[in-house]
PDB file of N, CA and C in Angstrom:
ATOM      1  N   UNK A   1      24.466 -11.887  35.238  1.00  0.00           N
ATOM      2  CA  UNK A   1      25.175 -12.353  36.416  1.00  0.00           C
ATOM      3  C   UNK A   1      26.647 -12.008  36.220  1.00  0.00           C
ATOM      4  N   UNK A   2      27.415 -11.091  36.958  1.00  0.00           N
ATOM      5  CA  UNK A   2      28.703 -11.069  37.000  1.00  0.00           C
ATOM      6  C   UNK A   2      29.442 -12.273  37.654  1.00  0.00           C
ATOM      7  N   UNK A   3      30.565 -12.275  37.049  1.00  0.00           N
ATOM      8  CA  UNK A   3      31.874 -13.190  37.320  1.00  0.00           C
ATOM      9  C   UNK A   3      32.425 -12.736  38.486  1.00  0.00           C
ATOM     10  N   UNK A   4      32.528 -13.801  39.262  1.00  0.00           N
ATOM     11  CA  UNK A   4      33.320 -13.400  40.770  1.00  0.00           C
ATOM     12  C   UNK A   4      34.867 -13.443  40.294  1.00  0.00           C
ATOM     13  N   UNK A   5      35.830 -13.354  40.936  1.00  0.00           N
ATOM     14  CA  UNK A   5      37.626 -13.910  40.497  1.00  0.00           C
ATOM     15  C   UNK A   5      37.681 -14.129  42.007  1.00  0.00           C
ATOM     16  N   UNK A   6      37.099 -14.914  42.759  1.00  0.00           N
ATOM     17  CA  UNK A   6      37.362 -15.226  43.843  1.00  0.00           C
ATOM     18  C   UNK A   6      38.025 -16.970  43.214  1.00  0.00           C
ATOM     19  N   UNK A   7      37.305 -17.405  42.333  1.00  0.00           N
ATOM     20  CA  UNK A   7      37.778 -18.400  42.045  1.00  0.00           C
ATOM     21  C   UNK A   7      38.037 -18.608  40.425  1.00  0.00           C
ATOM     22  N   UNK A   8      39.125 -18.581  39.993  1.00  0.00           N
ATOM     23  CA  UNK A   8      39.288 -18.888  38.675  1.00  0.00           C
ATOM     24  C   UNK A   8      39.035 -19.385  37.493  1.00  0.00           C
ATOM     25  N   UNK A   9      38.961 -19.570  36.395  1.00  0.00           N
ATOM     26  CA  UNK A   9      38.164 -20.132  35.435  1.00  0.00           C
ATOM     27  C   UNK A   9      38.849 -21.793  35.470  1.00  0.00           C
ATOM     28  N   UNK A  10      39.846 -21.873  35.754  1.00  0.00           N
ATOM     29  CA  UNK A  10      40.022 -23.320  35.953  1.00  0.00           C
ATOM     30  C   UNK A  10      39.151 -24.314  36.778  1.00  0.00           C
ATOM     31  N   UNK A  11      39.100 -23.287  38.048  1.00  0.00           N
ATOM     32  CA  UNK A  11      38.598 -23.801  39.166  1.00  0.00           C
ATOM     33  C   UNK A  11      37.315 -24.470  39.384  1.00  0.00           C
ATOM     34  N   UNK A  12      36.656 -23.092  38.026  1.00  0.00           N
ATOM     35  CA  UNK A  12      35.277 -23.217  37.962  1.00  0.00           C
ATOM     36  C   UNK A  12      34.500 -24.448  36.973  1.00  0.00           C
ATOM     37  N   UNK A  13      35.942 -24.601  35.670  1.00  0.00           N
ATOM     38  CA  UNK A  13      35.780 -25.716  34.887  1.00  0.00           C
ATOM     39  C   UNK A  13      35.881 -27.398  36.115  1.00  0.00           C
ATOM     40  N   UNK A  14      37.185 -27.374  36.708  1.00  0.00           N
ATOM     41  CA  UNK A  14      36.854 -28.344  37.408  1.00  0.00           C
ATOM     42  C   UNK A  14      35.736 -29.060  38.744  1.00  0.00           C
ATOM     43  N   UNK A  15      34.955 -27.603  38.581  1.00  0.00           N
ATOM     44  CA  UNK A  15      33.986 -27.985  39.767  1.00  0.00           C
ATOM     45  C   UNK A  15      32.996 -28.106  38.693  1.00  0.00           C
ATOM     46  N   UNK A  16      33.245 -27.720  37.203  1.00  0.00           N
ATOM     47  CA  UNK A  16      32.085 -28.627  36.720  1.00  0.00           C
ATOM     48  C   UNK A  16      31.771 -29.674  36.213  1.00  0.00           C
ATOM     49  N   UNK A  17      33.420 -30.304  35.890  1.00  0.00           N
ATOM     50  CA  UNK A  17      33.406 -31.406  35.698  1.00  0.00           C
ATOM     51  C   UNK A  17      33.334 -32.531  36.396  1.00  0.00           C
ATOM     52  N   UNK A  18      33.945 -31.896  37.862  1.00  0.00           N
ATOM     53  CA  UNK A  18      33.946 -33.186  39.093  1.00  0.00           C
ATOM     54  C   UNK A  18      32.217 -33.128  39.483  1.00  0.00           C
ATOM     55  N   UNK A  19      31.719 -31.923  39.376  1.00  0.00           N
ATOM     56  CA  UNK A  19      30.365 -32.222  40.084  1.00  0.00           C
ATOM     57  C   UNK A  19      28.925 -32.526  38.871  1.00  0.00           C
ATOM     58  N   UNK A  20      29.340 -32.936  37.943  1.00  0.00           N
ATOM     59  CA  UNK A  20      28.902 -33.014  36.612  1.00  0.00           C
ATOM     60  C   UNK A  20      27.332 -32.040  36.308  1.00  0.00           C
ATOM     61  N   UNK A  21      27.973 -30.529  36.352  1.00  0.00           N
ATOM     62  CA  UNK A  21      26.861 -29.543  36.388  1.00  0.00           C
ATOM     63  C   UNK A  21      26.238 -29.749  35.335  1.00  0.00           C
ATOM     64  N   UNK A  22      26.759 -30.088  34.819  1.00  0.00           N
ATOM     65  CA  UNK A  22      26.086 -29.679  33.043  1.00  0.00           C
ATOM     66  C   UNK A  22      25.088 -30.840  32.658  1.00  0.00           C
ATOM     67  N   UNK A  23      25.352 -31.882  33.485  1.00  0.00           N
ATOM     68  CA  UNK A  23      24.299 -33.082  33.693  1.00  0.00           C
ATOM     69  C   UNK A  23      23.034 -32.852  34.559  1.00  0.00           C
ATOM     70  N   UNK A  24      23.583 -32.470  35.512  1.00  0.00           N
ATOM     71  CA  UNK A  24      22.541 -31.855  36.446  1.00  0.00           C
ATOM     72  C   UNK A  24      21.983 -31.042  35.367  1.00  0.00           C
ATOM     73  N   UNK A  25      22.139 -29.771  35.104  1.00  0.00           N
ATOM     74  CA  UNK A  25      21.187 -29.091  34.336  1.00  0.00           C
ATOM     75  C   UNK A  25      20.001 -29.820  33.473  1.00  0.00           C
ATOM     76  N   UNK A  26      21.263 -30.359  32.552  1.00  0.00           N
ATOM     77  CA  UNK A  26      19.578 -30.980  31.777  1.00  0.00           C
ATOM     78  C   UNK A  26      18.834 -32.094  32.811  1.00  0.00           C
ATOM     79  N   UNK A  27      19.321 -32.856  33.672  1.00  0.00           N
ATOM     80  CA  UNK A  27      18.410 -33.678  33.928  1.00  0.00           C
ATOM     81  C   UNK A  27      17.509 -32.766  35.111  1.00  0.00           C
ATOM     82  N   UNK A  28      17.946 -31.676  35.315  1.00  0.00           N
ATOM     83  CA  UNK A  28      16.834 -30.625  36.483  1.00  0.00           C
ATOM     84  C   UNK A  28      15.995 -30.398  35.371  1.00  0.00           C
ATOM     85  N   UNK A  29      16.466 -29.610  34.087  1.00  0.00           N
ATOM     86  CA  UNK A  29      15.302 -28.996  33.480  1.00  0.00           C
ATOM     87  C   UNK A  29      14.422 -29.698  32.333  1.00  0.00           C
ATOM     88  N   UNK A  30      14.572 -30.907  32.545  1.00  0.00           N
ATOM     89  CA  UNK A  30      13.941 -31.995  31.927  1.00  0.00           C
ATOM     90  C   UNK A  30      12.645 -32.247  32.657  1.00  0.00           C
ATOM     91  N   UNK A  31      12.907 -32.976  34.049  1.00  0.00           N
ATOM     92  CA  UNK A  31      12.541 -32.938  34.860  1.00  0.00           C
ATOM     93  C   UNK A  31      11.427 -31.504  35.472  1.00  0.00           C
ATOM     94  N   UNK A  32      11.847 -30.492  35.026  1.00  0.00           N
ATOM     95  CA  UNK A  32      10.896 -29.088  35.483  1.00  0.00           C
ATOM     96  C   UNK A  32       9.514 -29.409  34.356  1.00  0.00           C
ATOM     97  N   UNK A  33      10.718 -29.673  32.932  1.00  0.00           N
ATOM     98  CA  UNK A  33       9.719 -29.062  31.617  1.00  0.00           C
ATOM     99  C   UNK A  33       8.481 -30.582  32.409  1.00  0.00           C
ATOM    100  N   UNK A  34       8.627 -31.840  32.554  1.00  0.00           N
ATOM    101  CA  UNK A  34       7.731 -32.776  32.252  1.00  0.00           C
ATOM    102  C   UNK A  34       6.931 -32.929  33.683  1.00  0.00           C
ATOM    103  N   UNK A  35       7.398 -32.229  34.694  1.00  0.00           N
ATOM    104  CA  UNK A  35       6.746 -32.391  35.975  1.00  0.00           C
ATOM    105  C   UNK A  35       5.665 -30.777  35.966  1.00  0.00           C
ATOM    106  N   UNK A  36       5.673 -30.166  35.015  1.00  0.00           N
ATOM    107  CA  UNK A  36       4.739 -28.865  35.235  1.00  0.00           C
ATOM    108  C   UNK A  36       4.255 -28.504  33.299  1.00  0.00           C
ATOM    109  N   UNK A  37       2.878 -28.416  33.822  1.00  0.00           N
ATOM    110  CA  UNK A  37       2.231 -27.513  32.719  1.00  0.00           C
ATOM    111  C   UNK A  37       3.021 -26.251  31.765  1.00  0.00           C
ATOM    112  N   UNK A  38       2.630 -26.103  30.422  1.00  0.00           N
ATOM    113  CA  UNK A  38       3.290 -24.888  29.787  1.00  0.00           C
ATOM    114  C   UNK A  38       2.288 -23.533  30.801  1.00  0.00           C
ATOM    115  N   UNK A  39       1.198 -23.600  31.267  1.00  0.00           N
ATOM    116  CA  UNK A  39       0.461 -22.799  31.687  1.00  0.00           C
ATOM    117  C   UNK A  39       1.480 -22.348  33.149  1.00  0.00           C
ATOM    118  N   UNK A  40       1.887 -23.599  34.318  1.00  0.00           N
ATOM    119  CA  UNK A  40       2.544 -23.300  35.032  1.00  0.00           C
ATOM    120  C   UNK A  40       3.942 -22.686  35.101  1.00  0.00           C
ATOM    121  N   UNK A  41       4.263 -22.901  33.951  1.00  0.00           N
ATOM    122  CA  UNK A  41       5.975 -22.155  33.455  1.00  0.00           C
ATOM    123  C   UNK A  41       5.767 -21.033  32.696  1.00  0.00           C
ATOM    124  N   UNK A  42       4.492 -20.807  32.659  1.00  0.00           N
ATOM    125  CA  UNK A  42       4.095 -19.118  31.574  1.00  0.00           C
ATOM    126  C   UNK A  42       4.873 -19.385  30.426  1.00  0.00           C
ATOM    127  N   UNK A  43       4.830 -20.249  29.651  1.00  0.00           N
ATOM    128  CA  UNK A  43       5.723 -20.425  28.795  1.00  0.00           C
ATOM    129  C   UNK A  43       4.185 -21.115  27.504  1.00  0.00           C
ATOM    130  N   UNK A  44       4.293 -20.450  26.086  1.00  0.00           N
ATOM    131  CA  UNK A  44       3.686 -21.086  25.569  1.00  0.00           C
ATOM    132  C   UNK A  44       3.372 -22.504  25.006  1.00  0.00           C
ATOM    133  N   UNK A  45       5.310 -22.813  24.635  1.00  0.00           N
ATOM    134  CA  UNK A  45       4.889 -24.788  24.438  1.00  0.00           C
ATOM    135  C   UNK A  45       6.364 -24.589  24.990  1.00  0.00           C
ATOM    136  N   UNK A  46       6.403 -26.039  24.992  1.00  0.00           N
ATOM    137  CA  UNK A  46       7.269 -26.785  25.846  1.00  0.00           C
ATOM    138  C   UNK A  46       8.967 -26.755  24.998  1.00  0.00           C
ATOM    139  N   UNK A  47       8.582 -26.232  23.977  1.00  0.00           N
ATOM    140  CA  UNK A  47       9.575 -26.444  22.660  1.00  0.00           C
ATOM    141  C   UNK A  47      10.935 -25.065  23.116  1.00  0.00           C
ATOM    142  N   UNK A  48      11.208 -25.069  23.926  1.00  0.00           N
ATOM    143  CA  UNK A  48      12.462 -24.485  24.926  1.00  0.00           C
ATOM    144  C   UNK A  48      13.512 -25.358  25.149  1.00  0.00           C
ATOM    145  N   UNK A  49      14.403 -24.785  25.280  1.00  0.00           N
ATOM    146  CA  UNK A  49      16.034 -25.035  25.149  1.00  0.00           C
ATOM    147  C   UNK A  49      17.088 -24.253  26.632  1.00  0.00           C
ATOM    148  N   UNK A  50      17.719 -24.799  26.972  1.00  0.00           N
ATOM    149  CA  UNK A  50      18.930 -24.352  27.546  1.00  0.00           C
ATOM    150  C   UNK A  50      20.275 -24.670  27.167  1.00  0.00           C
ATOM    151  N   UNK A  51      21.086 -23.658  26.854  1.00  0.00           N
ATOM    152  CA  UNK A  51      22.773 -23.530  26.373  1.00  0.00           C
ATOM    153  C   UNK A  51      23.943 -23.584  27.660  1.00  0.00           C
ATOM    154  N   UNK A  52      23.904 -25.349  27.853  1.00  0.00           N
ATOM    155  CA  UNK A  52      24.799 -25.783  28.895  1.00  0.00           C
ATOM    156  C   UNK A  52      26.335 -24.962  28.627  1.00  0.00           C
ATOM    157  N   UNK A  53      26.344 -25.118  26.768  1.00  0.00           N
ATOM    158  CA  UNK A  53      28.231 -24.701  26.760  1.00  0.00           C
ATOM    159  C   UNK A  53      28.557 -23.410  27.616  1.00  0.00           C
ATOM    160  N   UNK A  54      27.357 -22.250  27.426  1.00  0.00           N
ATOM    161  CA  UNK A  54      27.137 -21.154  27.445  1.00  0.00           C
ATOM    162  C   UNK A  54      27.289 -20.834  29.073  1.00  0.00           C
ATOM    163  N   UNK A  55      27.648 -21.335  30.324  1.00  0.00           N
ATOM    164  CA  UNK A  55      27.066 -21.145  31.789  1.00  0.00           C
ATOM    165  C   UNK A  55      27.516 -19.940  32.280  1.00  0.00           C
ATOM    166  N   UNK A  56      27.180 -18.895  32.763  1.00  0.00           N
ATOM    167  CA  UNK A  56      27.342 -17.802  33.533  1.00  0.00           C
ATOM    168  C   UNK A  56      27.725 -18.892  35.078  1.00  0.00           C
ATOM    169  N   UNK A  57      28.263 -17.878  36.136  1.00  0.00           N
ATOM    170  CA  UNK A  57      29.046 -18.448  37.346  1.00  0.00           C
ATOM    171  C   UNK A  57      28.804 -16.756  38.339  1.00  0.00           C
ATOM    172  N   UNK A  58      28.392 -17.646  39.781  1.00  0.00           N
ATOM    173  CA  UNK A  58      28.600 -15.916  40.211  1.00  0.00           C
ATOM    174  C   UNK A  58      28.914 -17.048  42.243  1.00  0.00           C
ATOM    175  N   UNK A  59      30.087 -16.553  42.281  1.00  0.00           N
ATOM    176  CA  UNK A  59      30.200 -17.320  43.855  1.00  0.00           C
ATOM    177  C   UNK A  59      29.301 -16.358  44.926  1.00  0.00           C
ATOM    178  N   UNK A  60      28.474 -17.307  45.861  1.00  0.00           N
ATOM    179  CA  UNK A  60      27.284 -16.237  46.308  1.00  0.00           C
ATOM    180  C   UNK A  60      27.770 -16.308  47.760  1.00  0.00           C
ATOM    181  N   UNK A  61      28.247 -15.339  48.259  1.00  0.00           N
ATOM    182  CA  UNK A  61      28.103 -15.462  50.320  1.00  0.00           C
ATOM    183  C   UNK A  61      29.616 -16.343  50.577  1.00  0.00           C
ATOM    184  N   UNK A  62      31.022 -16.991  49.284  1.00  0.00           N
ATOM    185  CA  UNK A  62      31.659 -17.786  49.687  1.00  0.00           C
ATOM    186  C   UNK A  62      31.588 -19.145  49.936  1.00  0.00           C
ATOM    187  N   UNK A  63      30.487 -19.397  50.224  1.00  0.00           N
ATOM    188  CA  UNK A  63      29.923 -21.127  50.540  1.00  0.00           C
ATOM    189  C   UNK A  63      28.769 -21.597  49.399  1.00  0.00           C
ATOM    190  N   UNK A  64      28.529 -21.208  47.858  1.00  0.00           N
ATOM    191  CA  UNK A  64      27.756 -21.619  47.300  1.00  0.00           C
ATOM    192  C   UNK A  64      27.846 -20.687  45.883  1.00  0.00           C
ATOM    193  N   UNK A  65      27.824 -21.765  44.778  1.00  0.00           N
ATOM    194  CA  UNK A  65      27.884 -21.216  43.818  1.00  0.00           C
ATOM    195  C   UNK A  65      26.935 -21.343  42.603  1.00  0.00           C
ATOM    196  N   UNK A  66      26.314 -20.308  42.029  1.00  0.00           N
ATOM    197  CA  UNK A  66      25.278 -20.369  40.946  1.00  0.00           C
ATOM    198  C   UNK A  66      25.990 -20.588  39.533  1.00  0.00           C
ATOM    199  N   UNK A  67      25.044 -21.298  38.551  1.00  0.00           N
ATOM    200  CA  UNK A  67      25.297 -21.286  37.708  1.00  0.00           C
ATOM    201  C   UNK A  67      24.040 -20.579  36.698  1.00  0.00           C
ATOM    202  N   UNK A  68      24.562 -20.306  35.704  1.00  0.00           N
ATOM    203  CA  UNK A  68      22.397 -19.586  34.559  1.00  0.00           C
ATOM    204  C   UNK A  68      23.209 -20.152  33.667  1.00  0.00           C
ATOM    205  N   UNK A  69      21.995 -20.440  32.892  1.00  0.00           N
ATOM    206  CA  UNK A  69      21.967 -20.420  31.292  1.00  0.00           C
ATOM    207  C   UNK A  69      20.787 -20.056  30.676  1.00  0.00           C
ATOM    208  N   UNK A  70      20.910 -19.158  29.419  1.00  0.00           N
ATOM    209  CA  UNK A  70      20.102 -18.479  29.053  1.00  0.00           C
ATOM    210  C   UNK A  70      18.786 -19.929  28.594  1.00  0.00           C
ATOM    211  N   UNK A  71      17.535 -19.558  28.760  1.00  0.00           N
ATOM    212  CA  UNK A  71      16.380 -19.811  27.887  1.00  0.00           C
ATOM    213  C   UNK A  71      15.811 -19.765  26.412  1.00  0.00           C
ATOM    214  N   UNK A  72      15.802 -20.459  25.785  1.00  0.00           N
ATOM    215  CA  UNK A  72      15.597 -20.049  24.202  1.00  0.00           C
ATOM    216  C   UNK A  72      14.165 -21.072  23.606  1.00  0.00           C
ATOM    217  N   UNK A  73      13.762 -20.112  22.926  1.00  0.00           N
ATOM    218  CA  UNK A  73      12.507 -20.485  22.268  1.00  0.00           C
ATOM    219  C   UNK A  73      12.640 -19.868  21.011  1.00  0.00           C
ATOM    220  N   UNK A  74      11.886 -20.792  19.741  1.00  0.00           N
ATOM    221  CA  UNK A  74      12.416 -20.399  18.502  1.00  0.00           C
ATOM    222  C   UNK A  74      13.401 -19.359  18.264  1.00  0.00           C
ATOM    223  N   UNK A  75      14.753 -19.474  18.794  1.00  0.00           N
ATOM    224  CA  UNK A  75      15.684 -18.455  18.737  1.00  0.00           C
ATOM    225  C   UNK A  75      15.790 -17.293  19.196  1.00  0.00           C
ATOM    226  N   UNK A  76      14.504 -17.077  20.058  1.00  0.00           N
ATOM    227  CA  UNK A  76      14.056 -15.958  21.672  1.00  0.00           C
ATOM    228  C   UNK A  76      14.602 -16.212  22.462  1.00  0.00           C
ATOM    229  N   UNK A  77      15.843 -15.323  23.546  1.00  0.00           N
ATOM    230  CA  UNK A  77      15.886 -15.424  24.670  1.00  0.00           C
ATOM    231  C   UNK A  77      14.387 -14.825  25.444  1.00  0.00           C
ATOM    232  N   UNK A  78      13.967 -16.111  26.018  1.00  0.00           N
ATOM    233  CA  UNK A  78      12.886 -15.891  27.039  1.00  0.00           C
ATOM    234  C   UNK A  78      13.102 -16.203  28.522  1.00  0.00           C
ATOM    235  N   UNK A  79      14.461 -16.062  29.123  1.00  0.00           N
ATOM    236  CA  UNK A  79      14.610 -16.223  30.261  1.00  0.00           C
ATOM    237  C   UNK A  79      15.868 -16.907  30.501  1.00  0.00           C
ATOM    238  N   UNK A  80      15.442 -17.453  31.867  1.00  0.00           N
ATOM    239  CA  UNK A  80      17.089 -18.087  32.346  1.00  0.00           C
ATOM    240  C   UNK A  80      16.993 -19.549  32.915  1.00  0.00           C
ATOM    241  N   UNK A  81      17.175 -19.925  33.360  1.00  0.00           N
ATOM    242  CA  UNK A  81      17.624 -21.281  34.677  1.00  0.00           C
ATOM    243  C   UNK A  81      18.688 -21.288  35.257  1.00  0.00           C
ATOM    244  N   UNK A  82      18.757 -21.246  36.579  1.00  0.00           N
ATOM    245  CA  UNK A  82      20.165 -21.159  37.476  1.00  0.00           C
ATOM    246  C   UNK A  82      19.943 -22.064  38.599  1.00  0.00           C
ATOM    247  N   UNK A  83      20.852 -22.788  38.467  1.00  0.00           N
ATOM    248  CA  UNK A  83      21.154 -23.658  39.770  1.00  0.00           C
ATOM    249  C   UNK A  83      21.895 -23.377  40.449  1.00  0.00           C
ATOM    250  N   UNK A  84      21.997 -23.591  41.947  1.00  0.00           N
ATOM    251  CA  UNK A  84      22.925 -22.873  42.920  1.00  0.00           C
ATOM    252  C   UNK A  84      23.429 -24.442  43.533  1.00  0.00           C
ATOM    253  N   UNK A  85      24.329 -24.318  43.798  1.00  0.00           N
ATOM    254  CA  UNK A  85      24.998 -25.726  44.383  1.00  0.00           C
ATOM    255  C   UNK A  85      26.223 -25.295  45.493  1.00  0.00           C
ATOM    256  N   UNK A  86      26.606 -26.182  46.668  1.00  0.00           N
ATOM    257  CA  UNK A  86      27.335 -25.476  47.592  1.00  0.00           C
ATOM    258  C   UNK A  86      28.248 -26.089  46.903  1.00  0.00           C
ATOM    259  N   UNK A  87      29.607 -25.502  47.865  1.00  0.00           N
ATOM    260  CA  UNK A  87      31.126 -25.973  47.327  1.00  0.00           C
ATOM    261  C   UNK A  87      31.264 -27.745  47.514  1.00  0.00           C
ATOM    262  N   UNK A  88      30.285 -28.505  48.038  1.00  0.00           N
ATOM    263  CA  UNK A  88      30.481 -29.677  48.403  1.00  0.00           C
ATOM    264  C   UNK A  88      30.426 -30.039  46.658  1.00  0.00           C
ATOM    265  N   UNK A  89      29.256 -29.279  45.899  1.00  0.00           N
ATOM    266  CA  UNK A  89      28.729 -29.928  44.697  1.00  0.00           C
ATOM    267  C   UNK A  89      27.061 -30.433  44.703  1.00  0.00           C
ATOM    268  N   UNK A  90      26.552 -30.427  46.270  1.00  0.00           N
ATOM    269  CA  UNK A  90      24.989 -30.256  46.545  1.00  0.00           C
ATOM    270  C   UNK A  90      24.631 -29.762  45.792  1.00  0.00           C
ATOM    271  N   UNK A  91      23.506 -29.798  45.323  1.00  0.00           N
ATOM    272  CA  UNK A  91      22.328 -28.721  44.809  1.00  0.00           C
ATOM    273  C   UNK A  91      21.404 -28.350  45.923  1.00  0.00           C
ATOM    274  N   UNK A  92      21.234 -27.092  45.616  1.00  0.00           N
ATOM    275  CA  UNK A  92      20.428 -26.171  46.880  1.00  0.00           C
ATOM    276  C   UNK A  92      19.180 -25.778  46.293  1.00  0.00           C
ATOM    277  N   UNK A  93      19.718 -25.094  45.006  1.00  0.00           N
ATOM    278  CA  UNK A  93      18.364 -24.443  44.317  1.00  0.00           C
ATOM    279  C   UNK A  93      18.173 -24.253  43.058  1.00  0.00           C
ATOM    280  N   UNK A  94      17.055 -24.030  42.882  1.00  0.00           N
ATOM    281  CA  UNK A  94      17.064 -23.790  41.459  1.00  0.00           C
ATOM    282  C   UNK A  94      16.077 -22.875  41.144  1.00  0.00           C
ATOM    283  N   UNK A  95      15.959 -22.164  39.789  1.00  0.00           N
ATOM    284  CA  UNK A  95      15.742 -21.174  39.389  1.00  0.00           C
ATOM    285  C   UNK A  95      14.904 -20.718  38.112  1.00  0.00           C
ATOM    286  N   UNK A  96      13.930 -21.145  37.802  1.00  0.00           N
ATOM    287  CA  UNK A  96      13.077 -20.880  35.911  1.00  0.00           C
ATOM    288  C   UNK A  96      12.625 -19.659  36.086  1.00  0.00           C
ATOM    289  N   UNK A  97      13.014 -18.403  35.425  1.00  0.00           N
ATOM    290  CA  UNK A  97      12.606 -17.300  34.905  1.00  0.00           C
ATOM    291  C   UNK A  97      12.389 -17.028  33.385  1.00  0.00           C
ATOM    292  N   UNK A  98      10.968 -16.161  33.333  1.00  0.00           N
ATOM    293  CA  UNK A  98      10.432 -15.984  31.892  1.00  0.00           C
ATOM    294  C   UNK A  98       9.929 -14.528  31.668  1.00  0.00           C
ATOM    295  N   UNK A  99      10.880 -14.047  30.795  1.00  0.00           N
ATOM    296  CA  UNK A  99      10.876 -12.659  30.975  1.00  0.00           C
ATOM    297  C   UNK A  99       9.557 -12.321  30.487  1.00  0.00           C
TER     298      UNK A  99
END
């Protein structure tokens, strides 16, 4: 995911602190891992990780912004998770990919 500079790295720290992304994350992908099967996530066990410090940022269309963080399994990147949230701080969407 490339970096927009439509909005600055400050900008982007304080929209994650006012909209507490990094909370959201784990409690979305907590919530994914215990509401679905390892069979339904193509994922072999449940023993996966996401790197909140780590967030990629990409402003999408001006009115909504994604966040990823990579996927890790015994020290495998196996994918991503991205949440998209508008400028209010909503969450719109979300995202589990497994390469």
């Amino acid at each position: 995911m490339n970096r927009n500079n439509i909005m600055n790295d400050p900008q982007i720290k304080n929209f994650i602190e006012n909209y507490n992304v990094s909370g959201t994350f784990i409690k979305s992908f907590s919530s994914l891992l215990d509401q679905n099967t390892c069979a339904d996530l193509d994922i072999s066990n449940k023993n996966i990780s996401i790197e909140i410090e780590k967030l990629d940022f990409e402003l999408l269309d001006g009115d909504a912004i994604a966040f990823k963080s990579q996927i890790d399994q015994d020290g495998n990147k196996i994918g991503y998770y991205r949440l998209v949230f508008a400028l209010n701080g909503a969450l719109i969407d979300e995202f589990f990919v497994i390469y």
